[in-house]
N, C-alpha and C. Protein backbone atom coordinates (compact mmCIF):
# COMPACT_ATOMS: atom_id res chain seq x y z
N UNK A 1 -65.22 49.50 -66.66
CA UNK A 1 -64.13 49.52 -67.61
C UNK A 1 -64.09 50.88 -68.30
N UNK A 2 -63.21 51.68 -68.03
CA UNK A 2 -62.94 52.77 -68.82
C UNK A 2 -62.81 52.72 -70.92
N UNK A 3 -63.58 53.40 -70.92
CA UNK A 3 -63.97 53.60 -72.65
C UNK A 3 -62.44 53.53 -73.43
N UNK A 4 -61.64 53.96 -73.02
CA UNK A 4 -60.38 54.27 -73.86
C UNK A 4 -59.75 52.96 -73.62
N UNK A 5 -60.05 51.79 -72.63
CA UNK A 5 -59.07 50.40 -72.81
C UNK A 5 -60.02 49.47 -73.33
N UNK A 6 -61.10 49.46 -73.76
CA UNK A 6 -61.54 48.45 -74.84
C UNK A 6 -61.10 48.67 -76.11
N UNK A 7 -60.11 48.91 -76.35
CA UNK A 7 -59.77 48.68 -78.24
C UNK A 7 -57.99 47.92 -77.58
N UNK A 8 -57.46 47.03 -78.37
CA UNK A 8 -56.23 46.49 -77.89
C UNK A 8 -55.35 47.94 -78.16
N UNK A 9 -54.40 48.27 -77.09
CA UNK A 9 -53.66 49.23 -77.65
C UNK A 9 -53.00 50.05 -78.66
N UNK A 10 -52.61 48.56 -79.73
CA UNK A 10 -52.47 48.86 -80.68
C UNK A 10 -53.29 49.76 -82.14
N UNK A 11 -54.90 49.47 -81.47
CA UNK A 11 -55.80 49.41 -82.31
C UNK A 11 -55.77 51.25 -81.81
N UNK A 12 -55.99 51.22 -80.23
CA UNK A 12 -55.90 52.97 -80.50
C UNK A 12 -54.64 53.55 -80.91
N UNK A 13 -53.67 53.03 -80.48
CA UNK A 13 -52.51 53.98 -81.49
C UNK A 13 -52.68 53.93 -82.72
N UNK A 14 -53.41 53.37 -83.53
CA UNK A 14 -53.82 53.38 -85.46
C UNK A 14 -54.48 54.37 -85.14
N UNK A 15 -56.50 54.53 -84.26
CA UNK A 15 -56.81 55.41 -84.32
C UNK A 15 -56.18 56.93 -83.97
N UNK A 16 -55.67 56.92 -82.96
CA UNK A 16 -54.93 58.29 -82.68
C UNK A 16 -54.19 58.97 -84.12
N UNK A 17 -53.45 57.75 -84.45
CA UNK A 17 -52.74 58.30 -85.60
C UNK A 17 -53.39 58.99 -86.79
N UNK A 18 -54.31 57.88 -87.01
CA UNK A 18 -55.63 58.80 -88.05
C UNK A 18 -56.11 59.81 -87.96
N UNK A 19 -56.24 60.21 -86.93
CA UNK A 19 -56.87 61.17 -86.10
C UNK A 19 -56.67 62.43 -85.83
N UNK A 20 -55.00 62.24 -85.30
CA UNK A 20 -54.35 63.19 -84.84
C UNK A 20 -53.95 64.53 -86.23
N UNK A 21 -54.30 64.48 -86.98
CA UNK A 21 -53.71 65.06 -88.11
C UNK A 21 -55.35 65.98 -88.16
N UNK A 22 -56.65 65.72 -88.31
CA UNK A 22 -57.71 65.96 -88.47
C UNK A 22 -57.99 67.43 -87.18
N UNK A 23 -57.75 67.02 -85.89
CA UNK A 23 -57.17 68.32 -84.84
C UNK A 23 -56.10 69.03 -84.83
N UNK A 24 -55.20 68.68 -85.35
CA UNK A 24 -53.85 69.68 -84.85
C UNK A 24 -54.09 71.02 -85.28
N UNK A 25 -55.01 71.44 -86.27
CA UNK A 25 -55.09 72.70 -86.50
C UNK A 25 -56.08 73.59 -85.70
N UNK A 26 -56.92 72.80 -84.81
CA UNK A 26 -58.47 73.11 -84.64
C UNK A 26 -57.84 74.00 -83.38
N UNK A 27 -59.07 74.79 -82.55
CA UNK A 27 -58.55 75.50 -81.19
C UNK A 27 -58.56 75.02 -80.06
N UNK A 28 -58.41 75.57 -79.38
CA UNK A 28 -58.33 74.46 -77.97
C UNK A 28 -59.63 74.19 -77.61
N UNK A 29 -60.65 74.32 -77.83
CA UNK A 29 -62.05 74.25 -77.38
C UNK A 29 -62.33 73.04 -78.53
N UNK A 30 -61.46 72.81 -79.48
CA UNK A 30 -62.21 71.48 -80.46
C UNK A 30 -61.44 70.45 -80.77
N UNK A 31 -59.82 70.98 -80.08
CA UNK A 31 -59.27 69.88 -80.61
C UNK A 31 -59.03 68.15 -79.96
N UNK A 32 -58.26 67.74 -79.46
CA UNK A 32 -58.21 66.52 -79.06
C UNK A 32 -58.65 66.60 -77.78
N UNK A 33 -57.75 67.43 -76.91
CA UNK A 33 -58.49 67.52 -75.80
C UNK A 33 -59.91 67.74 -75.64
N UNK A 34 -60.73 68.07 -76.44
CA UNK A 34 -62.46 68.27 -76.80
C UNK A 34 -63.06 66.49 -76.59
N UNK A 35 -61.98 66.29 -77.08
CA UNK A 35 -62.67 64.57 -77.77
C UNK A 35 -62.14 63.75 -76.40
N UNK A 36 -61.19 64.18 -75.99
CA UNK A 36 -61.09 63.55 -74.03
C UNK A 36 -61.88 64.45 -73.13
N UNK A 37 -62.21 64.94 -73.03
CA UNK A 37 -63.65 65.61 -72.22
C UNK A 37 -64.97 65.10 -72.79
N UNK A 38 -65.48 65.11 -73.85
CA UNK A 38 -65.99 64.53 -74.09
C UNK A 38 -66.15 62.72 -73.76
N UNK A 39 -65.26 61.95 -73.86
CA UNK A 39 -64.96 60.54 -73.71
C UNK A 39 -65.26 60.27 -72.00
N UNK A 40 -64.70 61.55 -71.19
CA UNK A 40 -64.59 61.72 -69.73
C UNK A 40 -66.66 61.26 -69.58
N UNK A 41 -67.14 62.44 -69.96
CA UNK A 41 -68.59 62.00 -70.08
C UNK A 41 -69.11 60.91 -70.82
N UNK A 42 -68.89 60.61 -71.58
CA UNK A 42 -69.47 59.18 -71.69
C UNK A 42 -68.88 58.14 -70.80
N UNK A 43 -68.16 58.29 -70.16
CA UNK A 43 -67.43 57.24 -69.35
C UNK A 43 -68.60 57.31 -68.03
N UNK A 44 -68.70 58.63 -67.57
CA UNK A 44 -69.75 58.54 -66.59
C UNK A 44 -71.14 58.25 -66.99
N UNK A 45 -71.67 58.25 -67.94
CA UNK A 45 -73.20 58.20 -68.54
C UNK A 45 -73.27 56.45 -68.30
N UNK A 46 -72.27 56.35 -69.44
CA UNK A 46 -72.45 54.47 -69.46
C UNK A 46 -71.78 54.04 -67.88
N UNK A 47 -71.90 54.83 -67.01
CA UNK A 47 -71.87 53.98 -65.71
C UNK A 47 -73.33 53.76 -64.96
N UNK A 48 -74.24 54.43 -65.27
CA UNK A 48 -75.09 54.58 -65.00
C UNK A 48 -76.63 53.85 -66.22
N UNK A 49 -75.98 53.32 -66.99
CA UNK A 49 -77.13 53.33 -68.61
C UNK A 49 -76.89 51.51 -67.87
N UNK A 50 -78.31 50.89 -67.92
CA UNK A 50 -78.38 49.76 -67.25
C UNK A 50 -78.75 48.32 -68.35
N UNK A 51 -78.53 49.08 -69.42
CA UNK A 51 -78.06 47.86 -70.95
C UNK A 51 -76.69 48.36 -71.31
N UNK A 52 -76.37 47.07 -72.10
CA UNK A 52 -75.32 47.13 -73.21
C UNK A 52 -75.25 47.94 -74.21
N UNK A 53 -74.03 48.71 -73.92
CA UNK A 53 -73.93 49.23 -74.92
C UNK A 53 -72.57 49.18 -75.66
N UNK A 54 -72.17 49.44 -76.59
CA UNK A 54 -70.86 49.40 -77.73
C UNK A 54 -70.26 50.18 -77.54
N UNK A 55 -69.10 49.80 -76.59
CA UNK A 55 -68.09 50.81 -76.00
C UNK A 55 -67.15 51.13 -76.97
N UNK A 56 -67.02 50.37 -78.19
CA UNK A 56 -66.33 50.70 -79.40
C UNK A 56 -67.08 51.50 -80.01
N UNK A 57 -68.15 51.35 -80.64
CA UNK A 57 -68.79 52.33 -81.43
C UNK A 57 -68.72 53.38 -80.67
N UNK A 58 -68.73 53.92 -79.37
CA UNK A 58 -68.49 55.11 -78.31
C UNK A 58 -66.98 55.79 -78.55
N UNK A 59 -66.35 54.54 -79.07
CA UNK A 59 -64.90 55.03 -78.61
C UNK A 59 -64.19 55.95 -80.25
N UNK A 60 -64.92 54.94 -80.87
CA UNK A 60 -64.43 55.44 -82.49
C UNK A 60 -65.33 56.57 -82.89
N UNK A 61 -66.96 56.93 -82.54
CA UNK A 61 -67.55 58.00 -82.50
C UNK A 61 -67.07 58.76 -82.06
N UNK A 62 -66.67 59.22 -80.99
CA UNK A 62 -66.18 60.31 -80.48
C UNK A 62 -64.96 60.66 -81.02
N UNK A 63 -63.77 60.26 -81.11
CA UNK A 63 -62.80 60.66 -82.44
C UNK A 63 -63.19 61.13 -83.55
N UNK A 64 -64.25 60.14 -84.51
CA UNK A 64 -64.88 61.22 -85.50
C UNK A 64 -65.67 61.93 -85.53
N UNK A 65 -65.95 62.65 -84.16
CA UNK A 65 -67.24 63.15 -83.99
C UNK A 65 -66.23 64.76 -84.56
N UNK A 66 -65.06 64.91 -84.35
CA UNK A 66 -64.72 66.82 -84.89
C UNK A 66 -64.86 66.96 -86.16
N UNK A 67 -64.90 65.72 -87.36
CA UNK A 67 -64.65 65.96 -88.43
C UNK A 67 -65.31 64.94 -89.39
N UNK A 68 -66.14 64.65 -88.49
CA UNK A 68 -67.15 63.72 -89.37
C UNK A 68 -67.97 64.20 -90.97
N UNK A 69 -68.29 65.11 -90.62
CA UNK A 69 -69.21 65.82 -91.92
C UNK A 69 -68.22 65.86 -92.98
N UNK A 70 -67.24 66.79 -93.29
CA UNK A 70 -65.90 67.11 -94.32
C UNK A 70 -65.88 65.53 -94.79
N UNK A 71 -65.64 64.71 -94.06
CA UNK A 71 -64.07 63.54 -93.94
C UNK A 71 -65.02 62.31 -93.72
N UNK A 72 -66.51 62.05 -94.22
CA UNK A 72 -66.96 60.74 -93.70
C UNK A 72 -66.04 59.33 -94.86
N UNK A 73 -66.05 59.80 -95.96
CA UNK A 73 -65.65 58.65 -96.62
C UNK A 73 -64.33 58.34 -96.47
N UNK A 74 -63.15 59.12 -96.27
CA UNK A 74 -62.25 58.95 -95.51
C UNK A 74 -61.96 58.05 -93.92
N UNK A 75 -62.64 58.06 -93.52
CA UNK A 75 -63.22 57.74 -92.18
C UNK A 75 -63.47 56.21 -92.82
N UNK A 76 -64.57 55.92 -93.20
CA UNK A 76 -65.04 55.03 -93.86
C UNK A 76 -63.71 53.87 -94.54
N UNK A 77 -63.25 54.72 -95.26
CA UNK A 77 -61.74 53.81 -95.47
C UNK A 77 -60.93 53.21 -95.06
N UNK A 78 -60.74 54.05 -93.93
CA UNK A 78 -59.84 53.97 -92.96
C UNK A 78 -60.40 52.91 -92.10
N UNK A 79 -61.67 52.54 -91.20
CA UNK A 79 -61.71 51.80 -90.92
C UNK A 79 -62.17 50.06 -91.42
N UNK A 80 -62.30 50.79 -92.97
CA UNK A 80 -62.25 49.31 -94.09
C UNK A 80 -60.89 48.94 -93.62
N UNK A 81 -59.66 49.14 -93.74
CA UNK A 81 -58.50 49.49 -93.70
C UNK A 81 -57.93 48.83 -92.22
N UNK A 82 -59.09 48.84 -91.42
CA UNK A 82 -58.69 48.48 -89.97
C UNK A 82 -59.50 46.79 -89.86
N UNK A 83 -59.95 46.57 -90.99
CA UNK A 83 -60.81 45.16 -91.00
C UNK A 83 -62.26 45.46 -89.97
N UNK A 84 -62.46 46.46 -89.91
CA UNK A 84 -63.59 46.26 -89.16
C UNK A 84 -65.14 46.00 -90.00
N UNK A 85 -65.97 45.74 -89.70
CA UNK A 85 -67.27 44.55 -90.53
C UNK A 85 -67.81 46.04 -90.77
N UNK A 86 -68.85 46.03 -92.04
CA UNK A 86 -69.39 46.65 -92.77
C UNK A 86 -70.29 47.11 -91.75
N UNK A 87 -70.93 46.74 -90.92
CA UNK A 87 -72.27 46.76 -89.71
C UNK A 87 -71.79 47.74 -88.49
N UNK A 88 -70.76 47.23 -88.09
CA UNK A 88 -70.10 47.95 -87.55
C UNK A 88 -69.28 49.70 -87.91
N UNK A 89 -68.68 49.69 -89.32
CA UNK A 89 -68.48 50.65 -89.65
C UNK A 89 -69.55 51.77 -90.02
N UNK A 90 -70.85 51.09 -90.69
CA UNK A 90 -71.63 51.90 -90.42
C UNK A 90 -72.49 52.60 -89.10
N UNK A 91 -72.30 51.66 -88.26
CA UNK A 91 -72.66 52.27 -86.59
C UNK A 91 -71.73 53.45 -85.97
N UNK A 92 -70.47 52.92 -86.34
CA UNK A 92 -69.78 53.83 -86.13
C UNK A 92 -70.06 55.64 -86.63
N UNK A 93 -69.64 54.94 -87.94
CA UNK A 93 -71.02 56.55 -88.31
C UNK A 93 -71.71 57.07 -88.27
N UNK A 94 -73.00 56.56 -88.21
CA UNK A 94 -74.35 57.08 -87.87
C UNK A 94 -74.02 57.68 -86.29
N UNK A 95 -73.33 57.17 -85.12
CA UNK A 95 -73.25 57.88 -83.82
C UNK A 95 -72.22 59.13 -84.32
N UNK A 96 -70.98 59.11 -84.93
CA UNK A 96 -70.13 59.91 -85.07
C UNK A 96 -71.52 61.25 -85.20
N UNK A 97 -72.17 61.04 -86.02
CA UNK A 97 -73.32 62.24 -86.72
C UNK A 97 -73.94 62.36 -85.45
N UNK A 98 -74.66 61.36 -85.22
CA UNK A 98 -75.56 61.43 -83.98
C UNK A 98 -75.09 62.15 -82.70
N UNK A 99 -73.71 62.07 -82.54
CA UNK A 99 -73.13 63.39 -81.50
C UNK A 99 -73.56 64.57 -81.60
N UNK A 100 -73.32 64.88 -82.68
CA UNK A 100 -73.71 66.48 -82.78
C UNK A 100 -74.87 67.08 -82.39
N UNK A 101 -74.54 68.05 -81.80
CA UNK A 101 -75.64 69.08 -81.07
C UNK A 101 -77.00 69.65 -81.74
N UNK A 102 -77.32 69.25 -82.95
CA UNK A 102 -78.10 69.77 -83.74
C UNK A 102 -78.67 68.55 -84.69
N UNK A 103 -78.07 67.85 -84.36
CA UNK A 103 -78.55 66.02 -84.74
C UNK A 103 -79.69 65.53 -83.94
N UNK A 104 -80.34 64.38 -84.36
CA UNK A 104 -81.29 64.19 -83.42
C UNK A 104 -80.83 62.41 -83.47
N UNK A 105 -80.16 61.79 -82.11
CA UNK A 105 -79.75 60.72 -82.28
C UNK A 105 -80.64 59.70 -81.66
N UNK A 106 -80.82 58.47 -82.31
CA UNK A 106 -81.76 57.55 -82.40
C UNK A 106 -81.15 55.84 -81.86
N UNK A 107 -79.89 55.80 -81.96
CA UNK A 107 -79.41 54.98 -81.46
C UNK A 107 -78.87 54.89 -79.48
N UNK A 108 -78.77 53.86 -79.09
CA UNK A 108 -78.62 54.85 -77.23
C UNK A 108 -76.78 55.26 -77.99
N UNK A 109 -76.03 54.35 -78.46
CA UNK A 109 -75.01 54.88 -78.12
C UNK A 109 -74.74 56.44 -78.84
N UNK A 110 -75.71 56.82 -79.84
CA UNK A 110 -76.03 57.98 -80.22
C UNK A 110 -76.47 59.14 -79.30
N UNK A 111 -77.12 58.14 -78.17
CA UNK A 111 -77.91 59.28 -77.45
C UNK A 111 -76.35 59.68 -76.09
N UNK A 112 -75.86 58.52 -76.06
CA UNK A 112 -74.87 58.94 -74.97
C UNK A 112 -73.82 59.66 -75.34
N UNK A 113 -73.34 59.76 -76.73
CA UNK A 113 -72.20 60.53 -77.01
C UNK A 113 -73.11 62.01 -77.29
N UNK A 114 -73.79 62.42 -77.77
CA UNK A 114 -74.57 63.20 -78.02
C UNK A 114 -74.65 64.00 -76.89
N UNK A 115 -75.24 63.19 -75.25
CA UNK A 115 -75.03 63.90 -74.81
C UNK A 115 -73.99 64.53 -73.34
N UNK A 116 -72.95 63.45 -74.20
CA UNK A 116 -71.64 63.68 -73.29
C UNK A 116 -71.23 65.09 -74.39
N UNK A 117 -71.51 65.22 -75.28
CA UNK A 117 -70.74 66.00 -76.60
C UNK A 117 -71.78 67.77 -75.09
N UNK A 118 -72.87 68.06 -75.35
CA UNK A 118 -73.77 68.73 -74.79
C UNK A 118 -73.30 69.09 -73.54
N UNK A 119 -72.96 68.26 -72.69
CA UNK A 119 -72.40 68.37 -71.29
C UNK A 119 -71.18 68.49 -70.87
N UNK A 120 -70.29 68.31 -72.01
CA UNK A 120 -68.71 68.15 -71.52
C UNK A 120 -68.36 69.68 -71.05
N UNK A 121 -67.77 69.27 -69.91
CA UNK A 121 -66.97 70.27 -68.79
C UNK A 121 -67.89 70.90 -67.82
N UNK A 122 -69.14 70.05 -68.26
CA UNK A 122 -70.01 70.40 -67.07
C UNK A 122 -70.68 72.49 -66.72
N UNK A 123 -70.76 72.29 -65.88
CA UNK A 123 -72.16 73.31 -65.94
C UNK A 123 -71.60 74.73 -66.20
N UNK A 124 -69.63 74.80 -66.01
CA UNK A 124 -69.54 76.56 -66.06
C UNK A 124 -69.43 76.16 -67.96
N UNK A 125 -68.98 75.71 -68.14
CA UNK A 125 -68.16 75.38 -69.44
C UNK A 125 -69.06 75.62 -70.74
N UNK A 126 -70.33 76.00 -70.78
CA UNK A 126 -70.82 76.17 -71.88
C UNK A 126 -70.10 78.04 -71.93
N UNK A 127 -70.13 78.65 -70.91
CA UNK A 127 -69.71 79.98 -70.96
C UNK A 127 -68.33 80.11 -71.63
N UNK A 128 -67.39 79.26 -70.88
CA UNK A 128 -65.89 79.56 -71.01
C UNK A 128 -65.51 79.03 -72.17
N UNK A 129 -66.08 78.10 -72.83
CA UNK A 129 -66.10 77.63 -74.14
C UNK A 129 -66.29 78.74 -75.49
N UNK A 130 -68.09 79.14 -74.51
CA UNK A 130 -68.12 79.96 -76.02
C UNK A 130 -66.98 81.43 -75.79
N UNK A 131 -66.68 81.40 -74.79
CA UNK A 131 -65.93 82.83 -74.79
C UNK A 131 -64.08 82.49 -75.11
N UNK A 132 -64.09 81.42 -75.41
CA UNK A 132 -62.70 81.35 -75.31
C UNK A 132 -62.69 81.21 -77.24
N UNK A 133 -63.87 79.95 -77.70
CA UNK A 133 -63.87 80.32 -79.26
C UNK A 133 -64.50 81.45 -80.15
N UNK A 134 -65.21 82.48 -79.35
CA UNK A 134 -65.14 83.81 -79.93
C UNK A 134 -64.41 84.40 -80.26
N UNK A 135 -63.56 84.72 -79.12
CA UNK A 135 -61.95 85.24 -79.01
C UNK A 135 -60.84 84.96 -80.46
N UNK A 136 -60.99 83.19 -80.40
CA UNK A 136 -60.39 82.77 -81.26
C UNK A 136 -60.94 83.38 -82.86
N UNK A 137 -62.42 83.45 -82.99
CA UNK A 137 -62.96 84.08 -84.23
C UNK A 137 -62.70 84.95 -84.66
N UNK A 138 -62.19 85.86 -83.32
CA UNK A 138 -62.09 87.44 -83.81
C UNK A 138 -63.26 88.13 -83.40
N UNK A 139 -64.38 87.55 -82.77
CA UNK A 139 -65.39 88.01 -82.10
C UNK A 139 -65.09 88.99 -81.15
N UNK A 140 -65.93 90.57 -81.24
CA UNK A 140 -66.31 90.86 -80.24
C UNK A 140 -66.82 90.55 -78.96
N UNK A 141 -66.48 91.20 -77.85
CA UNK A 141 -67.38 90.37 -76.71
C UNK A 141 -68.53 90.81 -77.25
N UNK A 142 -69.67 91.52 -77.58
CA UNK A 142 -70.57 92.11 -77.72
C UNK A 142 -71.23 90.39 -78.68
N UNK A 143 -70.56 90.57 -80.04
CA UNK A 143 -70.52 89.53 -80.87
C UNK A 143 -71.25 88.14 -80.11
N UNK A 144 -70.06 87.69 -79.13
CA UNK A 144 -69.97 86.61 -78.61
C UNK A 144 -71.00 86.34 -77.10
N UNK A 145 -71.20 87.60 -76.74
CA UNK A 145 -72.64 87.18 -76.40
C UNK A 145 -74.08 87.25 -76.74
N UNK A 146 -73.93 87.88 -78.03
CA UNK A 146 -75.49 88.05 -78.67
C UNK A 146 -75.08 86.33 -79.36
N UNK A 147 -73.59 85.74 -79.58
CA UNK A 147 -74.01 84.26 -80.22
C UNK A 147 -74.55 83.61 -78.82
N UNK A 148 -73.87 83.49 -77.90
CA UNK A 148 -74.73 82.78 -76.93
C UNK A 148 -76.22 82.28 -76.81
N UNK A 149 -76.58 84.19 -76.74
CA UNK A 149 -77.82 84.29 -76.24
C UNK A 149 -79.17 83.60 -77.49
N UNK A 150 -78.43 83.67 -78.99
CA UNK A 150 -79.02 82.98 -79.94
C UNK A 150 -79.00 81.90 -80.29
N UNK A 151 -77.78 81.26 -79.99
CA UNK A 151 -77.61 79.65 -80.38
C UNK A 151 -77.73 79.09 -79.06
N UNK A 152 -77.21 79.12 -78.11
CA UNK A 152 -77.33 78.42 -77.32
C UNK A 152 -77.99 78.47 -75.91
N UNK A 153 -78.22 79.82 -75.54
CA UNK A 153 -79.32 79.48 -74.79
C UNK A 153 -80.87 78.70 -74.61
N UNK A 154 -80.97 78.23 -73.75
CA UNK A 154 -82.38 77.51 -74.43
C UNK A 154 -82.61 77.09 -75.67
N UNK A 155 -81.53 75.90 -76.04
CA UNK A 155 -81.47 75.26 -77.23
C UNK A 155 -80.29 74.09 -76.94
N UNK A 156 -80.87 73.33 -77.64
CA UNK A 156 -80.24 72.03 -77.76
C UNK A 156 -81.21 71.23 -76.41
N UNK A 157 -80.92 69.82 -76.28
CA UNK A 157 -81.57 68.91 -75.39
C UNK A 157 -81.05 67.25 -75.14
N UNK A 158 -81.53 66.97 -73.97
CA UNK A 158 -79.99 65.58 -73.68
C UNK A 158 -81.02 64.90 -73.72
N UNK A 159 -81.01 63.56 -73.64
CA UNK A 159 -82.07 62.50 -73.77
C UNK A 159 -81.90 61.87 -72.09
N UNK A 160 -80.46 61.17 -71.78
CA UNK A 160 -80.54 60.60 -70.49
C UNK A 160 -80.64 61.73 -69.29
N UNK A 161 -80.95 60.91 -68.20
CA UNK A 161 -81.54 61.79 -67.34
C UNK A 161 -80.36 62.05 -66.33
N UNK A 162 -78.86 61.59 -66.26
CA UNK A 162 -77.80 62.14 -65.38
C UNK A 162 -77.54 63.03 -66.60
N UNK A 163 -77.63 63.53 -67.72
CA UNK A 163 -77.00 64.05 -68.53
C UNK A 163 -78.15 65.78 -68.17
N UNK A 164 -79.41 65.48 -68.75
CA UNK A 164 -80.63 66.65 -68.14
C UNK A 164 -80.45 67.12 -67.17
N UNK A 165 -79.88 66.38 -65.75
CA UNK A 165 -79.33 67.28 -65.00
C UNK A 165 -78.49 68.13 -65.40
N UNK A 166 -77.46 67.91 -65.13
CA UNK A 166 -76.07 68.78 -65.24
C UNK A 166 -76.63 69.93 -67.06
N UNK A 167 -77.26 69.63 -68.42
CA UNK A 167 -77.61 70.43 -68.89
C UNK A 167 -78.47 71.74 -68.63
N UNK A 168 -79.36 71.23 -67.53
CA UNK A 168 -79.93 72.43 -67.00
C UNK A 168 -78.96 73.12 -66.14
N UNK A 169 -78.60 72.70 -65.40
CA UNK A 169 -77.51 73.75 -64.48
C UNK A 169 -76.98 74.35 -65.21
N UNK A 170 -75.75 73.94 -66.31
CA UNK A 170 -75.50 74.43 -67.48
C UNK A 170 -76.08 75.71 -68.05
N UNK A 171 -77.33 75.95 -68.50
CA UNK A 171 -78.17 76.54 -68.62
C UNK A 171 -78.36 77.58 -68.15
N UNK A 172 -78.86 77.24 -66.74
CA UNK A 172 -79.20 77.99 -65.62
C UNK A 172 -77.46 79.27 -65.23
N UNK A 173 -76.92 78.46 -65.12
CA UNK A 173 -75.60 78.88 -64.86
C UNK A 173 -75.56 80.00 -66.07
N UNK A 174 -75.16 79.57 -67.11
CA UNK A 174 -74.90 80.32 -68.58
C UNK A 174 -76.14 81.77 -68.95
N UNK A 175 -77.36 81.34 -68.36
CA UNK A 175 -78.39 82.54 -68.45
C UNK A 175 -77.85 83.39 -67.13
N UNK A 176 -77.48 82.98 -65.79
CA UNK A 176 -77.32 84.27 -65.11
C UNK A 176 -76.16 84.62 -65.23
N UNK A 177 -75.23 84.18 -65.95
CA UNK A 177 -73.77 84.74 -66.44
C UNK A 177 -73.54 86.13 -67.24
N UNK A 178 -74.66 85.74 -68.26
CA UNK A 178 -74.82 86.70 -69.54
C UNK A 178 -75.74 87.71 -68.63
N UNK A 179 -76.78 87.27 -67.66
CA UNK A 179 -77.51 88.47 -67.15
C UNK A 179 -76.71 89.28 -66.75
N UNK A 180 -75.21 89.23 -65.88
CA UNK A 180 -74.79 90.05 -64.99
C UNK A 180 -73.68 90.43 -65.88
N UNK A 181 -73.15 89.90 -66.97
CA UNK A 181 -72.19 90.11 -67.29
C UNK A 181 -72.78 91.31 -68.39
N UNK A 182 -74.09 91.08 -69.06
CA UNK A 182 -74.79 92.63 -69.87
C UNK A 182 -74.94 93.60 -68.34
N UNK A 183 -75.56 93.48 -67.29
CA UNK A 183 -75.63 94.51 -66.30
C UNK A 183 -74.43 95.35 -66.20
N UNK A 184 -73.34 94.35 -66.05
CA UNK A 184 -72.03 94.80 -65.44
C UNK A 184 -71.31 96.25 -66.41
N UNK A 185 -71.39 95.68 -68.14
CA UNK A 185 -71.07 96.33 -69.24
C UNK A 185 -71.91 97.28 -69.79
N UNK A 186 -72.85 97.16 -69.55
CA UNK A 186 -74.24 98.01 -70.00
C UNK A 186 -75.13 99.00 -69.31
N UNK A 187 -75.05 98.35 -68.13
CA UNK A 187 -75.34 99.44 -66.76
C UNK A 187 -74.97 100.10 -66.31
């Protein structure tokens, strides 16, 4: 069952709507489309994860996963607002957090959005990502690969093991990118 048809339709057109206002400003590397690449990977993780897991709490995490920090009590309202149970709204949250790349998530459905969030677009995409939201910063290339080579190389870590794959390639990929791409400019 695909992640995006467990909520009744109606229920995701409320979320979208909530939602949609929170991205429209963001860049193309964060905005909605971020949160359907992302969703794309958890769709494949939980095909493979051999318990139950809360394809809702997956589905509503990842929506608040761009703007969770700013906007939690908002969030929080909103799905008071949607009748959903106190237990639930707080799960919802704790994964929304637990996505993030610098979080350390403790729940599985924490660990799967977490590290669909890590893996989305797969192994070239940590490059074209950071080079497309440098750009957007106003970053130098120079800039934008000394951020690479500090934040994200050899840093961060996936918990499931179809996810560890594809992060190392990732990796691997993204370190001989920056090798040839300093040779190319520098040499």
């Amino acid at each position: 069952m695909e992640i995006s048809t467990i909520v009744e339709p109606r229920d995701l057109q409320a979320l979208l709507e909530f939602v949609i206002p929170y991205y429209e400003s963001k860049d193309i590397m964060h905005d909605l489309t971020h949160i359907e690449r992302v969703l794309k990977y958890v769709q494949k993780l939980v095909e493979n994860v051999d318990v139950d897991v809360n394809k809702t709490v997956l589905l509503y995490g990842a929506y608040f996963h761009g703007f969770i920090y700013e906007n939690k009590n908002k969030i929080k309202e909103w799905l008071c607002s949607q009748e959903i149970s106190e237990d639930l709204i707080s799960l919802i949250i704790k994964v929304a957090f637990e996505s993030q790349k610098q979080e350390t998530a403790e729940t599985l459905e924490g660990k799967i959005l977490h590290d669909a969030h890590m893996i989305e677009g797969g192994k070239t995409f940590l490059i074209v990502k950071s080079l497309i939201t440098g750009s957007v910063r106003g970053q130098t290339l120079e800039q934008t690969i000394s951020y690479i080579e500090t934040n994200l190389l050899n840093k961060g870590t996936c918990y499931l093991e179809d996810a560890k794959h594809i992060f190392k390639e990732q990796q691997l990929f993204a370190k001989e990118f920056i090798k040839d791409l300093k040779e190319g400019l520098y040499k």
